[in-house]
PDB file of N, CA and C in Angstrom:
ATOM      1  N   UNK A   1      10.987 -40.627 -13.645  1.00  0.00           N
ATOM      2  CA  UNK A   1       9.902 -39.859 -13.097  1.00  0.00           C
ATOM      3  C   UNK A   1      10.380 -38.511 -12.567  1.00  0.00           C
ATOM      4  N   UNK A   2      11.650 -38.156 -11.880  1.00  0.00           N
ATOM      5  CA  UNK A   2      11.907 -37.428 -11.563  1.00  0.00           C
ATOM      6  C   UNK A   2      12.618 -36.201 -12.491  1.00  0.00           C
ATOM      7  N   UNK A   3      12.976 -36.450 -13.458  1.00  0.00           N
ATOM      8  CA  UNK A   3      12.708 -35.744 -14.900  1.00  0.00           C
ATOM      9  C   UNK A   3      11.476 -35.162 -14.818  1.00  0.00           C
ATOM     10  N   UNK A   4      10.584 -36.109 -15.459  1.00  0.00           N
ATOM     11  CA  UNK A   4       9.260 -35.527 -15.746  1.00  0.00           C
ATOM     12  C   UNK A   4       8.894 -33.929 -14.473  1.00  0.00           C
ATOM     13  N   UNK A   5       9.020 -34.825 -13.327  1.00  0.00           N
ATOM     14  CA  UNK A   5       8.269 -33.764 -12.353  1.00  0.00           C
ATOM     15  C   UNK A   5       9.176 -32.531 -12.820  1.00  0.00           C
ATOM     16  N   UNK A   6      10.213 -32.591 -13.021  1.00  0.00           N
ATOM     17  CA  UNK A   6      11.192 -31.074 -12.935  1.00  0.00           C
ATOM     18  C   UNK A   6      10.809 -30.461 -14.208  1.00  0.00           C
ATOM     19  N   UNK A   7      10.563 -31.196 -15.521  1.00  0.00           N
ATOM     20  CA  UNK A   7       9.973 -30.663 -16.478  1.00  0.00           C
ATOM     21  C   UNK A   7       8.300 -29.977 -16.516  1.00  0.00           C
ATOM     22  N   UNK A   8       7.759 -30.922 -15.535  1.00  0.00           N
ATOM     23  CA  UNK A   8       6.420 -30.254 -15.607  1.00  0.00           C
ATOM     24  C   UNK A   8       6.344 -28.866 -14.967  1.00  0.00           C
ATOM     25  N   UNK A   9       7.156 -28.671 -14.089  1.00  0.00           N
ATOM     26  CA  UNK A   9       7.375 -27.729 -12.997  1.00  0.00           C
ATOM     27  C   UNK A   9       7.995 -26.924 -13.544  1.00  0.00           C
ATOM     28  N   UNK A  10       8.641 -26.753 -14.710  1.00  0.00           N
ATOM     29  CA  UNK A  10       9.500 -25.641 -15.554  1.00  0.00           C
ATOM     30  C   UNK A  10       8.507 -25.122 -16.267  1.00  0.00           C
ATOM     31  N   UNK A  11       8.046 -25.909 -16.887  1.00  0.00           N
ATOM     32  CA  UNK A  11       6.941 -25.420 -18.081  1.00  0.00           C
ATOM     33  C   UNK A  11       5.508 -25.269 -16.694  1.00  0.00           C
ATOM     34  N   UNK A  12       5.375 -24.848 -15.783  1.00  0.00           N
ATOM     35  CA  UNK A  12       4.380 -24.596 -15.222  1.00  0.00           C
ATOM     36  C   UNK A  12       3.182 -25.455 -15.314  1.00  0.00           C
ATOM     37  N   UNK A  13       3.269 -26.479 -15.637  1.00  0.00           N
ATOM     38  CA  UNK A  13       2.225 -27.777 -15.677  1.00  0.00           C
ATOM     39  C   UNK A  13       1.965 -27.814 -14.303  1.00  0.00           C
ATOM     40  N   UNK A  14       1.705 -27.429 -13.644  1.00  0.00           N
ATOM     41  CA  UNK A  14       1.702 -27.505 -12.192  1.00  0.00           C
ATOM     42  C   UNK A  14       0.662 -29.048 -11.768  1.00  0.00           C
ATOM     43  N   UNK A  15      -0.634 -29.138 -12.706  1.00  0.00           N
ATOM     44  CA  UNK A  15      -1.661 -30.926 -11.822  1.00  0.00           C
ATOM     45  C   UNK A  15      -0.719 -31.814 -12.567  1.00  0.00           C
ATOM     46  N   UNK A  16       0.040 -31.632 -13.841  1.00  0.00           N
ATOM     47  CA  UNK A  16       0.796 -33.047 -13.981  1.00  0.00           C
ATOM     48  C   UNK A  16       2.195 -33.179 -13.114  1.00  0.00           C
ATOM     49  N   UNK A  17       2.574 -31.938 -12.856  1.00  0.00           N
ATOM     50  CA  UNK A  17       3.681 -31.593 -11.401  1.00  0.00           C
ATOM     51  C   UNK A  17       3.405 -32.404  -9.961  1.00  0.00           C
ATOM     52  N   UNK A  18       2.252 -32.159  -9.773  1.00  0.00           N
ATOM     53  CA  UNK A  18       1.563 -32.830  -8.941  1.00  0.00           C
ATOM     54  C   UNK A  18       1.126 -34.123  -8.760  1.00  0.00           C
ATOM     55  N   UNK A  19       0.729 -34.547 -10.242  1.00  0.00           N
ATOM     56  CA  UNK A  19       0.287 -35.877  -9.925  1.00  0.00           C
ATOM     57  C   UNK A  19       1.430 -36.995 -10.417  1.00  0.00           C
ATOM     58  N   UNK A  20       2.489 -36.424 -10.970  1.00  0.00           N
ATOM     59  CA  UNK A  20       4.325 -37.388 -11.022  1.00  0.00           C
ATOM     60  C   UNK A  20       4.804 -37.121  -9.613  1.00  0.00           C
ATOM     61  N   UNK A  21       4.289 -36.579  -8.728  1.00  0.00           N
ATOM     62  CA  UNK A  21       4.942 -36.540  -7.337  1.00  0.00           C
ATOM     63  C   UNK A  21       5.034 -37.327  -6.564  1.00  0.00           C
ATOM     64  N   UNK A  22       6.120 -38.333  -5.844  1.00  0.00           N
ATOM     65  CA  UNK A  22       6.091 -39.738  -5.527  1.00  0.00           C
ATOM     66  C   UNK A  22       6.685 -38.976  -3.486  1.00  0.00           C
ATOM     67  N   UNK A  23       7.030 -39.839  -3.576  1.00  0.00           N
ATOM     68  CA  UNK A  23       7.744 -39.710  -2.301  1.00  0.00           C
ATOM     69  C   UNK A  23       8.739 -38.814  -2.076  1.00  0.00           C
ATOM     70  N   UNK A  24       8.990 -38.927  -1.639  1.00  0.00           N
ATOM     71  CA  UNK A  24      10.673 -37.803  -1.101  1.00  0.00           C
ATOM     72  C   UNK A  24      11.663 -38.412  -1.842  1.00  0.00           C
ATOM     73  N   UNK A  25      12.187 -37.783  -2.548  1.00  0.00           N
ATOM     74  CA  UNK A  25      13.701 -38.534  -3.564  1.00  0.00           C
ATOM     75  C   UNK A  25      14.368 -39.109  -2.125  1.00  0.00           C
ATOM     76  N   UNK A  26      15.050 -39.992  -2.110  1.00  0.00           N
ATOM     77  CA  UNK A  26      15.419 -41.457  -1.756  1.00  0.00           C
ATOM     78  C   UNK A  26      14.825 -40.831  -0.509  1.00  0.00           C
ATOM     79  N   UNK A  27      13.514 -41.313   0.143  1.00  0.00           N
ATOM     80  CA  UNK A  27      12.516 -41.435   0.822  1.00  0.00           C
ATOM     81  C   UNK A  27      13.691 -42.410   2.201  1.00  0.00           C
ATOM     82  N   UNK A  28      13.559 -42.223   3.232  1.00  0.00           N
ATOM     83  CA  UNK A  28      14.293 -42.758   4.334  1.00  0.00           C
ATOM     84  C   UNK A  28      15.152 -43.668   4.295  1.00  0.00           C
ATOM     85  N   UNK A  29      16.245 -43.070   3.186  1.00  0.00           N
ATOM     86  CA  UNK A  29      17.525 -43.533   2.809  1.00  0.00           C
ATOM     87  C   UNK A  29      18.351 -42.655   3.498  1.00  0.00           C
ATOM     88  N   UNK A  30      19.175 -43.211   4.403  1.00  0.00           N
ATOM     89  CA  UNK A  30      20.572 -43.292   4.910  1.00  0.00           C
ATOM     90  C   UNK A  30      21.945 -44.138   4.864  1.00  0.00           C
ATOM     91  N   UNK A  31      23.056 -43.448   4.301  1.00  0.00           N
ATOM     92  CA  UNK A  31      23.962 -44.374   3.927  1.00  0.00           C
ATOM     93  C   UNK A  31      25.212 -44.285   5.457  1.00  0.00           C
ATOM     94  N   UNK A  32      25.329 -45.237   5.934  1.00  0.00           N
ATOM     95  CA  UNK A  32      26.673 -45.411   6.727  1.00  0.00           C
ATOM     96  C   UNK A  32      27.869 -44.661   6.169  1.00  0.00           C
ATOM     97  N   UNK A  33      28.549 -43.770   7.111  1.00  0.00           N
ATOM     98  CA  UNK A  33      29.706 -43.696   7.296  1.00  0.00           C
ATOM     99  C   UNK A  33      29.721 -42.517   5.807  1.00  0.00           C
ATOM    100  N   UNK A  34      28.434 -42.241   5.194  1.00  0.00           N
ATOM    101  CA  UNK A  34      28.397 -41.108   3.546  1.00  0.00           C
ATOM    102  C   UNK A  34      27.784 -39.611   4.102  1.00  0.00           C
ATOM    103  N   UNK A  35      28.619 -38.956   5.387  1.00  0.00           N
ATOM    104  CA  UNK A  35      28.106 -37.906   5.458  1.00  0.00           C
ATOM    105  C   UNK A  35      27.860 -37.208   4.356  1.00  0.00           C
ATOM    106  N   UNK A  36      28.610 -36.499   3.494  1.00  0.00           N
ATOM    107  CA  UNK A  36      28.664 -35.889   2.498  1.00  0.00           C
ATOM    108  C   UNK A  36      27.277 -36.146   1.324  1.00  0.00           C
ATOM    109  N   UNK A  37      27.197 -37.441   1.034  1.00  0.00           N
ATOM    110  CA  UNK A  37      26.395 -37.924   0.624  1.00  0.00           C
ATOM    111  C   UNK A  37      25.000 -38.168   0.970  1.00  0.00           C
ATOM    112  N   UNK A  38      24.826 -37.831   2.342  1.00  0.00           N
ATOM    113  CA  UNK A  38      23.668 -37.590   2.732  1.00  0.00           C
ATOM    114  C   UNK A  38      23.466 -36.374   2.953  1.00  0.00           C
ATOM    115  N   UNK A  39      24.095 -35.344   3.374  1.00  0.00           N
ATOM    116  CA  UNK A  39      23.951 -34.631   2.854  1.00  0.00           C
ATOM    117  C   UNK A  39      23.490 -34.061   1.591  1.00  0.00           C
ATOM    118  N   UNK A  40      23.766 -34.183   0.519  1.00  0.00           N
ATOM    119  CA  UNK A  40      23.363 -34.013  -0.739  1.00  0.00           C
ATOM    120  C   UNK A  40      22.083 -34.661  -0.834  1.00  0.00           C
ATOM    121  N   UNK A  41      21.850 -35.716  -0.646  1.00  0.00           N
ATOM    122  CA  UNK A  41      20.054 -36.176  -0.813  1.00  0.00           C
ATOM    123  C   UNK A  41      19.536 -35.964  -0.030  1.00  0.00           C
ATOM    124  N   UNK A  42      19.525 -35.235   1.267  1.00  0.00           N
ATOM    125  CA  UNK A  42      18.840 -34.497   1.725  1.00  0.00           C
ATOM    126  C   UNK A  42      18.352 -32.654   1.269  1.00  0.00           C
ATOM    127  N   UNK A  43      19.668 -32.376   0.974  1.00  0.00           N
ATOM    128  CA  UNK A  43      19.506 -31.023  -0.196  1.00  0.00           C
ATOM    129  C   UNK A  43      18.491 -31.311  -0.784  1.00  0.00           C
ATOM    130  N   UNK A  44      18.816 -32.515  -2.277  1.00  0.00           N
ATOM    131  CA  UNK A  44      18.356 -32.329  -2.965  1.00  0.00           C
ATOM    132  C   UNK A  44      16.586 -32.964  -3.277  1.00  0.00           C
ATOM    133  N   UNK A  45      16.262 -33.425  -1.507  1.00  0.00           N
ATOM    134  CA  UNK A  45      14.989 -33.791  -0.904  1.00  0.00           C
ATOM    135  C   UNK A  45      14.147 -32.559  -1.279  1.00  0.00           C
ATOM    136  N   UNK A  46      14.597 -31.691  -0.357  1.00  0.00           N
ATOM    137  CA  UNK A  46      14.760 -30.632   0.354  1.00  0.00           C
ATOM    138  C   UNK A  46      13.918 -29.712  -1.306  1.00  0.00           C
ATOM    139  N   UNK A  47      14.804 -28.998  -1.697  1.00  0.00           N
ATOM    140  CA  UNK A  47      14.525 -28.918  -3.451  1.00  0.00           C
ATOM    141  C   UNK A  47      13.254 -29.364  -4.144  1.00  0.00           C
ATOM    142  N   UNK A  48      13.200 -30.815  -3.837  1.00  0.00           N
ATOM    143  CA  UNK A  48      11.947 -31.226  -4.255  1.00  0.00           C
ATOM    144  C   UNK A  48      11.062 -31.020  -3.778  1.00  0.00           C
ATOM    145  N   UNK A  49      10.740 -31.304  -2.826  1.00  0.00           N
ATOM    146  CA  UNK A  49       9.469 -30.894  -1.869  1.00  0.00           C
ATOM    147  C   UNK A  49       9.121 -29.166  -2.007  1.00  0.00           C
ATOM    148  N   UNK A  50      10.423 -28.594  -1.994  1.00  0.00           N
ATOM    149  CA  UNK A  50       9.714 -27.070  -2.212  1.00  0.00           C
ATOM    150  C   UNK A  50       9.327 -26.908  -4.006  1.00  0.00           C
ATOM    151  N   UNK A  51       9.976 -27.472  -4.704  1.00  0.00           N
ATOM    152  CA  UNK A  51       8.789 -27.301  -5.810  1.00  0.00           C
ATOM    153  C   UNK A  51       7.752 -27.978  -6.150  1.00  0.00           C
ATOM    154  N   UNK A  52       7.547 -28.953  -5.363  1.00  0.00           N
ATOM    155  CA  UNK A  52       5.704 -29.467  -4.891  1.00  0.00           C
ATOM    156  C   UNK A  52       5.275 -28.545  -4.502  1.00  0.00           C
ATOM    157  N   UNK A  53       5.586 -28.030  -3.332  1.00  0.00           N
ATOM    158  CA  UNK A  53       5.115 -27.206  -2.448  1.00  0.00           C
ATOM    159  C   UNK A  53       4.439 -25.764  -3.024  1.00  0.00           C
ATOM    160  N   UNK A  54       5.634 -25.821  -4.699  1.00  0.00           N
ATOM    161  CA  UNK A  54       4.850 -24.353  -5.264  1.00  0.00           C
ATOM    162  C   UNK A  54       3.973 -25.373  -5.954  1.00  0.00           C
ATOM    163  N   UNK A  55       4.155 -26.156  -6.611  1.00  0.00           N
ATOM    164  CA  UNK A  55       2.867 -26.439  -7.522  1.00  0.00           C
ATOM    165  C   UNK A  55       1.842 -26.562  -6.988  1.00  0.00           C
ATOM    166  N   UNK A  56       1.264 -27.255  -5.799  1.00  0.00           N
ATOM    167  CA  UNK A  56       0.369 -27.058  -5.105  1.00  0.00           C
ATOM    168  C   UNK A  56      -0.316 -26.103  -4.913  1.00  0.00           C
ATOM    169  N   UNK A  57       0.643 -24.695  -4.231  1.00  0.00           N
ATOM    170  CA  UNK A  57       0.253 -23.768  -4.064  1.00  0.00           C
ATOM    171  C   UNK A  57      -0.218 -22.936  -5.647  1.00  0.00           C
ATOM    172  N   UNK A  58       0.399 -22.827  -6.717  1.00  0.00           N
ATOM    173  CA  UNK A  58      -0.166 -22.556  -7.746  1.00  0.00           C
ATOM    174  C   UNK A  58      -1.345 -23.184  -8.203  1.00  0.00           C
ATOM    175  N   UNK A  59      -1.384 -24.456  -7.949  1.00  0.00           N
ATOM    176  CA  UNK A  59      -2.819 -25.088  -8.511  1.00  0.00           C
ATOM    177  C   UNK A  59      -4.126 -24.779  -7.990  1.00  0.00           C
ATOM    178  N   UNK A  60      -3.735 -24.519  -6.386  1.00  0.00           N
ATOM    179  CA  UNK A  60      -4.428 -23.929  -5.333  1.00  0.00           C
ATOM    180  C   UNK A  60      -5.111 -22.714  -5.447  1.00  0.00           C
ATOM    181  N   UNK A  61      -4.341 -21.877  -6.228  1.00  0.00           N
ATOM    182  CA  UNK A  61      -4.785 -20.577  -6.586  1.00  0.00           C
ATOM    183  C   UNK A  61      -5.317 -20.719  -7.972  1.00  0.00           C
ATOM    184  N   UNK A  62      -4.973 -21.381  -8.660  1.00  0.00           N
ATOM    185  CA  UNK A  62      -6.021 -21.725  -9.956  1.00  0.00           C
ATOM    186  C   UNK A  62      -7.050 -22.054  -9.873  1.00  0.00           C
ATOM    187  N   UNK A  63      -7.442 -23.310  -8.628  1.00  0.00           N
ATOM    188  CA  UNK A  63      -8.826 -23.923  -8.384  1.00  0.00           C
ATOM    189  C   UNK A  63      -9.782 -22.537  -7.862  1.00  0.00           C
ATOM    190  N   UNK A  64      -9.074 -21.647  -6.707  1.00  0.00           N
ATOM    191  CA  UNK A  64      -9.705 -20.675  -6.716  1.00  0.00           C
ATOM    192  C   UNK A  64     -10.694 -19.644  -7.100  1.00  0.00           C
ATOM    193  N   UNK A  65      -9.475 -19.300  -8.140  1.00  0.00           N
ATOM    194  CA  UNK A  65     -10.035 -18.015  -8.612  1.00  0.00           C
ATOM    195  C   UNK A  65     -10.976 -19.166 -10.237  1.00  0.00           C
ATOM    196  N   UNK A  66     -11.008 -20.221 -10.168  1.00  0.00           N
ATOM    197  CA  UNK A  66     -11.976 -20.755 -10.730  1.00  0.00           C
ATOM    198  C   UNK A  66     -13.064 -20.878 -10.089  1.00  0.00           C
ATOM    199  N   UNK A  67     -13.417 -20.607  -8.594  1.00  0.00           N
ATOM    200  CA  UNK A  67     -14.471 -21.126  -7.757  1.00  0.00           C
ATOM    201  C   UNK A  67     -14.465 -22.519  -7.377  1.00  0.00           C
ATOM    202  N   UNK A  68     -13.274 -22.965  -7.682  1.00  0.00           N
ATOM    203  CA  UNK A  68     -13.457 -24.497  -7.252  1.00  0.00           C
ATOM    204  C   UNK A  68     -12.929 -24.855  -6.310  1.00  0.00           C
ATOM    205  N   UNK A  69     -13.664 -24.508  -5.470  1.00  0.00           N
ATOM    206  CA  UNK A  69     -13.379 -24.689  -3.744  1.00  0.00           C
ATOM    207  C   UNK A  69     -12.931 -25.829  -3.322  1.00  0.00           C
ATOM    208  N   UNK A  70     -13.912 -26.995  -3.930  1.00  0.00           N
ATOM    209  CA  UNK A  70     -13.540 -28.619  -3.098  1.00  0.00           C
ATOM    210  C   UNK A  70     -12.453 -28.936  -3.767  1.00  0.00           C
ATOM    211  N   UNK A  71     -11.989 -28.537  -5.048  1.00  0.00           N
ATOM    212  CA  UNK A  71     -10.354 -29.323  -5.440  1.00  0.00           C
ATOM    213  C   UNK A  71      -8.895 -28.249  -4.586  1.00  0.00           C
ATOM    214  N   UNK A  72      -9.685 -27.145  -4.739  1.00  0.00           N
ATOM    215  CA  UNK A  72      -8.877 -26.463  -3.497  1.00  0.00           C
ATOM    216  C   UNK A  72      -8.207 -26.938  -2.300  1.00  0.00           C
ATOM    217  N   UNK A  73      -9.737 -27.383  -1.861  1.00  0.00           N
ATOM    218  CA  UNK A  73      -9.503 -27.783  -0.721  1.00  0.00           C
ATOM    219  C   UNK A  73      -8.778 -29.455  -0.422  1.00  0.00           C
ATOM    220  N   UNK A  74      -8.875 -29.885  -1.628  1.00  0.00           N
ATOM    221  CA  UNK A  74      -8.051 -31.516  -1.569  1.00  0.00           C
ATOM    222  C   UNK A  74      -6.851 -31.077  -1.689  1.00  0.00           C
ATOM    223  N   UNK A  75      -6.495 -30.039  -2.355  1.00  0.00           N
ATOM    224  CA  UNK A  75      -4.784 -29.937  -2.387  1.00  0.00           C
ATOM    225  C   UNK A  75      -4.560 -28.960  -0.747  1.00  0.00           C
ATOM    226  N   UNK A  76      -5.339 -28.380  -1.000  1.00  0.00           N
ATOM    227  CA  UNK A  76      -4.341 -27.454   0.515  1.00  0.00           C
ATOM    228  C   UNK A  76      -4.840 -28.596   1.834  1.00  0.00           C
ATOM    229  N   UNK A  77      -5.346 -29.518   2.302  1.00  0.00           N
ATOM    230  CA  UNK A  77      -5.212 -30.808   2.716  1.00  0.00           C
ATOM    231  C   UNK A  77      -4.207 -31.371   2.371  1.00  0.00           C
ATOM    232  N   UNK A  78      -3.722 -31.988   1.257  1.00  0.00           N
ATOM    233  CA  UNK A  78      -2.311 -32.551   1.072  1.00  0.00           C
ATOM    234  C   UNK A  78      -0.892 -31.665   1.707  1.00  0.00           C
ATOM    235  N   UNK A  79      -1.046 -30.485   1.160  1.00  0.00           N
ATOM    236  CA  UNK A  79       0.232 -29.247   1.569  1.00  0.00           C
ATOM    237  C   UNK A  79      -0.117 -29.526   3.270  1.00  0.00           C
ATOM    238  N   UNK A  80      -1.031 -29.226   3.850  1.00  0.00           N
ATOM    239  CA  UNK A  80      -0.738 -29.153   5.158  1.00  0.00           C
ATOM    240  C   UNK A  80      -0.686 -30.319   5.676  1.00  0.00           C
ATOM    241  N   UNK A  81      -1.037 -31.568   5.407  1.00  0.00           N
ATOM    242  CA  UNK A  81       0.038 -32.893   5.554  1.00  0.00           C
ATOM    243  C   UNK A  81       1.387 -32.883   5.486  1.00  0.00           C
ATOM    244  N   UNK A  82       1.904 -32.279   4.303  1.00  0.00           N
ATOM    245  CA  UNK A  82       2.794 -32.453   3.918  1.00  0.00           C
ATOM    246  C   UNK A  82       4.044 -31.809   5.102  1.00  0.00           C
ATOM    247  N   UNK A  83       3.295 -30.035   5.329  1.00  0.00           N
ATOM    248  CA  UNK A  83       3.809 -29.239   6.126  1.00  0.00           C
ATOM    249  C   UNK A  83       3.261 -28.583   7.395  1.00  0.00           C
ATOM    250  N   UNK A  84       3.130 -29.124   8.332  1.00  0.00           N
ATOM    251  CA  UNK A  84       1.905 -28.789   9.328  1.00  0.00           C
ATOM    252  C   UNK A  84       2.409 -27.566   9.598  1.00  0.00           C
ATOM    253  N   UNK A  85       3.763 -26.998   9.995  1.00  0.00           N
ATOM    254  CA  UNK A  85       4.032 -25.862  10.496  1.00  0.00           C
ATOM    255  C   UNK A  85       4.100 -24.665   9.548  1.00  0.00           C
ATOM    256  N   UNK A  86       4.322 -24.717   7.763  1.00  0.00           N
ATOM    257  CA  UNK A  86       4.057 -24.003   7.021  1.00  0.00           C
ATOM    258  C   UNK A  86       3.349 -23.268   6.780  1.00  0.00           C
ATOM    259  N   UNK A  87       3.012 -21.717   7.603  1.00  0.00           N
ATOM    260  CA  UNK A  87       1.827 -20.871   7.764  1.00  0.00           C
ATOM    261  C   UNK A  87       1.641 -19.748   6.281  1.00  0.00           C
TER     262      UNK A  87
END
């Protein structure tokens, strides 16, 4: 799955970007004593979420300037779940 999302997100597929979007790559995984290693899946959390974060925002601006306010408004609801402090 996490293929897919990085492929949809290259080729600018941005609603199938969106809708392969699962949790946070290893979602409240911590390994004992693997700084290094947590490190890195937190990076590469980190990574993911900001290219949700554009697809959203691209889809966001597609629903737009289509006039389509209420799917607009279901995704920029999700983003500001996602990121409450993200202005």
């Amino acid at each position: 799955m996490l293929i897919n999302f990085q492929k949809a997100v290259i080729k600018q597929q941005w609603s199938e970007a969106i809708s392969i979007y699962q949790l946070s790559f290893f979602y409240n995984y911590s390994f004992k004593d693997l700084a290094t290693y947590n490190a890195w899946i937190e990076f590469e959390r980190e990574g993911l979420e900001r290219l949700y974060l554009t697809a959203l925002d691209q889809q966001i601006d597609h629903f737009q300037s289509q006039e389509n306010y209420e799917a607009a408004a279901e995704l920029c609801y999700k983003r500001i779940h996602l990121d409450e402090f993200d202005e």
